[in-house]
N, C-alpha and C. Protein backbone atom coordinates (compact mmCIF):
# COMPACT_ATOMS: atom_id res chain seq x y z
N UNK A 1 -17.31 -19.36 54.73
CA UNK A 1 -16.51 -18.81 53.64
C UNK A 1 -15.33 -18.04 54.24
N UNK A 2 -14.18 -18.39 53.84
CA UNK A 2 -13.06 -17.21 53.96
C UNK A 2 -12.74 -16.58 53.04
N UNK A 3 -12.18 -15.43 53.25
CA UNK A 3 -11.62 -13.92 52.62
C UNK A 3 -11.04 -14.82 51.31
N UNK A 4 -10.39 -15.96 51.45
CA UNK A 4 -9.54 -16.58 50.49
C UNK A 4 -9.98 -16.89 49.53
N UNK A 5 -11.63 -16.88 49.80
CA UNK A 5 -12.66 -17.35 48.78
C UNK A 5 -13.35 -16.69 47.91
N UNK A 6 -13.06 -15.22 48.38
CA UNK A 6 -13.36 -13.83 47.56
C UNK A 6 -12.81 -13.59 46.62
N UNK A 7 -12.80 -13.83 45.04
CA UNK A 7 -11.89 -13.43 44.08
C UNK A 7 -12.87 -13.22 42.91
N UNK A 8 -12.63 -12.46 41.90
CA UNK A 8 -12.93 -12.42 40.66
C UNK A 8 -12.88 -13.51 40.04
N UNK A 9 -14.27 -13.30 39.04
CA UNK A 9 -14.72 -14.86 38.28
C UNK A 9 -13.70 -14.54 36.95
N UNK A 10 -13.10 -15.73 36.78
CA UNK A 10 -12.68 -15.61 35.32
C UNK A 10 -13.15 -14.40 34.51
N UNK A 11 -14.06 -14.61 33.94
CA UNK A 11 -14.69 -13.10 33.09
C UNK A 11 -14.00 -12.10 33.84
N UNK A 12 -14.32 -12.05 35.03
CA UNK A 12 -14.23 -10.88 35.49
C UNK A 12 -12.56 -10.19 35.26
N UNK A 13 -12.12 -11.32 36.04
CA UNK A 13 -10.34 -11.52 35.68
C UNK A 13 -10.43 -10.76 34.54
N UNK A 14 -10.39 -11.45 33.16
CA UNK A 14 -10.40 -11.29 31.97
C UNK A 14 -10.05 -9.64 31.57
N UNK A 15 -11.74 -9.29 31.57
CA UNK A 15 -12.09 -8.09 31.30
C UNK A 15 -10.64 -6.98 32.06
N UNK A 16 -10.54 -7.12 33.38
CA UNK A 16 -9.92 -6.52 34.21
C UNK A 16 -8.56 -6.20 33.23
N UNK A 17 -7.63 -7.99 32.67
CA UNK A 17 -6.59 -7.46 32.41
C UNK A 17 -6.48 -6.97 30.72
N UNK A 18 -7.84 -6.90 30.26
CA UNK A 18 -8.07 -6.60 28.78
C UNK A 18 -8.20 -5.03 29.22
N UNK A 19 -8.96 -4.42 29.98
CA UNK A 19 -8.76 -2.77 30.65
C UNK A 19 -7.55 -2.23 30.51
N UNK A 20 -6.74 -3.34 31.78
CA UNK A 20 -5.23 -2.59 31.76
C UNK A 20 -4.35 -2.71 30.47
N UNK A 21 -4.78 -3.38 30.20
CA UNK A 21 -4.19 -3.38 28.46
C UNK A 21 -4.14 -2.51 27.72
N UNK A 22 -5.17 -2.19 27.48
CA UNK A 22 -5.65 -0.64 26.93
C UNK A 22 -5.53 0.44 27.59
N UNK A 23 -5.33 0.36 28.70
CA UNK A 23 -4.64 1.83 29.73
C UNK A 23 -3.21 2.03 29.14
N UNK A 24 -2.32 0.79 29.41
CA UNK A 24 -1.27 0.81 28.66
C UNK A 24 -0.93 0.93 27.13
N UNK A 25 -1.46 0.60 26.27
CA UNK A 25 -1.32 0.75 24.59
C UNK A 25 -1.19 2.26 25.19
N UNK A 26 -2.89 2.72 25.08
CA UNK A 26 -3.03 4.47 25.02
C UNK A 26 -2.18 4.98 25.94
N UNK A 27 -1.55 4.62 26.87
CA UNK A 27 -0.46 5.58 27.42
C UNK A 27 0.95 5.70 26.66
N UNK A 28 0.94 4.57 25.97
CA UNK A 28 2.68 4.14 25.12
C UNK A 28 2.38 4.87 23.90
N UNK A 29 1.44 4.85 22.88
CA UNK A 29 0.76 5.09 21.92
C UNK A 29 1.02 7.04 22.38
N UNK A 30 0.43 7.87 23.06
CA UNK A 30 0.25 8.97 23.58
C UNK A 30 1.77 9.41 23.71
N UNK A 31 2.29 8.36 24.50
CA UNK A 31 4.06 9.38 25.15
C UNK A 31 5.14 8.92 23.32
N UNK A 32 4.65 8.12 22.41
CA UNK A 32 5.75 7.84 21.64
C UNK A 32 5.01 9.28 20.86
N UNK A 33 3.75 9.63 20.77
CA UNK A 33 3.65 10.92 19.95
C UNK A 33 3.96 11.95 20.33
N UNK A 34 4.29 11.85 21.35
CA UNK A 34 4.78 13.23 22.15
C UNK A 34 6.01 13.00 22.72
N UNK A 35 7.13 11.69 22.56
CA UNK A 35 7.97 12.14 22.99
C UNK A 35 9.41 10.89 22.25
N UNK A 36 9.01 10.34 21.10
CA UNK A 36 9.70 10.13 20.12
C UNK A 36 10.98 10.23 20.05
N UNK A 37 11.82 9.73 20.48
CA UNK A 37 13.48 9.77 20.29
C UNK A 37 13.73 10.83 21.09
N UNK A 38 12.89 11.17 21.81
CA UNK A 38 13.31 12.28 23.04
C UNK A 38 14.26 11.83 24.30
N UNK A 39 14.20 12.15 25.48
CA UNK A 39 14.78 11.38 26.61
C UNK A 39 14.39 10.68 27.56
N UNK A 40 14.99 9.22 27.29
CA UNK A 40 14.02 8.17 27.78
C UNK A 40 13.42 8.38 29.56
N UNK A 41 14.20 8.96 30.22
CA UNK A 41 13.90 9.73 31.68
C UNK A 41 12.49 10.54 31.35
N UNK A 42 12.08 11.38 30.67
CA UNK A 42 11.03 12.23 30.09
C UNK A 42 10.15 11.06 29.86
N UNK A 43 10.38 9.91 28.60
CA UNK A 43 9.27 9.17 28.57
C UNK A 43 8.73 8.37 29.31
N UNK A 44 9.25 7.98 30.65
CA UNK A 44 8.84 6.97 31.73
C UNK A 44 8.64 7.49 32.32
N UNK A 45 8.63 8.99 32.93
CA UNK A 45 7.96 10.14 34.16
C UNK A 45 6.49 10.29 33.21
N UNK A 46 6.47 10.17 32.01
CA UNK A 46 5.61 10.65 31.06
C UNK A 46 4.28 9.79 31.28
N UNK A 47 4.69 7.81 30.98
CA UNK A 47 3.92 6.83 30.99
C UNK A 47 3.76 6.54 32.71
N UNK A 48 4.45 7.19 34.03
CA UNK A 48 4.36 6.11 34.81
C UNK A 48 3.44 7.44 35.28
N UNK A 49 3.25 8.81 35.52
CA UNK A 49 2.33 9.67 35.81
C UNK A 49 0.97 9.72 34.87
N UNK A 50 0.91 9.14 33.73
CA UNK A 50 -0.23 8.66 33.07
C UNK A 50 -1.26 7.20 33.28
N UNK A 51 -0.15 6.22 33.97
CA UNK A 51 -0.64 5.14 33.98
C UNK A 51 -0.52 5.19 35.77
N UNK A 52 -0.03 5.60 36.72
CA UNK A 52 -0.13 5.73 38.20
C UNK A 52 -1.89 5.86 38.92
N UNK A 53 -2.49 6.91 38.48
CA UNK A 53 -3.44 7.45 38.77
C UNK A 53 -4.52 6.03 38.43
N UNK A 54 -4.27 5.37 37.59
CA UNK A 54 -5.24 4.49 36.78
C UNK A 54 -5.44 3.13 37.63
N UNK A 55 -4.24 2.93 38.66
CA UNK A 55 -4.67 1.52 39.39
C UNK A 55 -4.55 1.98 40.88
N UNK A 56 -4.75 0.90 41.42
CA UNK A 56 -4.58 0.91 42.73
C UNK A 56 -3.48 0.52 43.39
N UNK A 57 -2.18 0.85 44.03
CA UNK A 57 -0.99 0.25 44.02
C UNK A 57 -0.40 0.25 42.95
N UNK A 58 0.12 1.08 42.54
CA UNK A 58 0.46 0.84 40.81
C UNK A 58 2.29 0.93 41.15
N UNK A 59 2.69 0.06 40.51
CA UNK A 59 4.27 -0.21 40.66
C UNK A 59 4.44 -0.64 39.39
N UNK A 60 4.98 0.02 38.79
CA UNK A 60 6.02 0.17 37.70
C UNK A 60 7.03 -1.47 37.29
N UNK A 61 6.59 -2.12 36.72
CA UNK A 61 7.86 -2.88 36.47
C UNK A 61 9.07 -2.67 35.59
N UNK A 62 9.45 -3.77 35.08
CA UNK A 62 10.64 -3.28 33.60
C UNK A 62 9.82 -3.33 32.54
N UNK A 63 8.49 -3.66 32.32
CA UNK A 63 8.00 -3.27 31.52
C UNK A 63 8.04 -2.08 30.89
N UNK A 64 7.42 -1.30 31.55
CA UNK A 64 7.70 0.45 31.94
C UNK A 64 9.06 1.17 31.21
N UNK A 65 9.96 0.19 31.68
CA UNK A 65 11.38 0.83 31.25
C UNK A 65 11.54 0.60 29.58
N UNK A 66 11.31 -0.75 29.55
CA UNK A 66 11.56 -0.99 27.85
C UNK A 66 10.81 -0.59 27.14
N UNK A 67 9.44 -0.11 27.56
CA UNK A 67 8.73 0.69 26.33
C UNK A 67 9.22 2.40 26.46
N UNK A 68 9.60 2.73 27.57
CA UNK A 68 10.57 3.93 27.20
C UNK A 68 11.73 4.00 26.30
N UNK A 69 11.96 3.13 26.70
CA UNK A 69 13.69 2.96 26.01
C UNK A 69 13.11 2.72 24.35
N UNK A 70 12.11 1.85 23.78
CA UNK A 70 11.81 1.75 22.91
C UNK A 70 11.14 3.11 22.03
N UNK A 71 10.40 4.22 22.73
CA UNK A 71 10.42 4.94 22.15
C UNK A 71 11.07 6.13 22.04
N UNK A 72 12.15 6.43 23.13
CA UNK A 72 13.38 7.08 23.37
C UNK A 72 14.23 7.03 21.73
N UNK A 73 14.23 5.65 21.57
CA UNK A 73 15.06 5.32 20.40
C UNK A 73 14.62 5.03 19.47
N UNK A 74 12.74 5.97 19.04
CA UNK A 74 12.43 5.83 17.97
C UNK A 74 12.16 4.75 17.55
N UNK A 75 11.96 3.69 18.57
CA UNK A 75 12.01 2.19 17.61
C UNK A 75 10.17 1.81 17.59
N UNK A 76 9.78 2.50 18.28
CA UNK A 76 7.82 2.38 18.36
C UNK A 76 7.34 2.63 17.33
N UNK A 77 6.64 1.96 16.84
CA UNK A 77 6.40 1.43 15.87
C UNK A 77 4.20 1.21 16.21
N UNK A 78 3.28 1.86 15.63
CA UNK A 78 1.87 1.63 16.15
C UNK A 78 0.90 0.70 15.24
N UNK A 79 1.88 -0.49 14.98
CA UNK A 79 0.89 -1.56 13.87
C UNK A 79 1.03 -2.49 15.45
């Protein structure tokens, strides 16, 4: 067997990115109640020190940015 052969089973996969899913809602969900048309710099120090601690290697994409910007400008919306 090689190292190459070591991976998470489907399920496992799964579950994993259904977790980070929900790390993320409740962190976006959390910074738009607390920081609502505020300044989008504030809401991405807000979500990326909430959601940092939670993975391993955690790097920020543009994801990150547009749900700031989205609730910077009030546009978040929790349906």
């Amino acid at each position: 067997m090689k190292i190459s052969d070591v991976t998470w089973n489907e399920q496992a996969r799964e579950k994993i990115l259904v977790d980070a899913d929900k790390a993320l809602q409740e962190a976006v969900k959390e910074a738009a109640a607390a920081h609502s048309g505020g300044d989008r710099d504030q809401v991405y120090k807000f979500l990326f020190e909430k959601l940092q601690p939670q993975f391993v290697d955690f790097e920020p994409g543009p994801d990150l940015s547009e749900y700031a910007d989205a609730i910077a400008n009030g546009e978040f919306n929790e349906e």
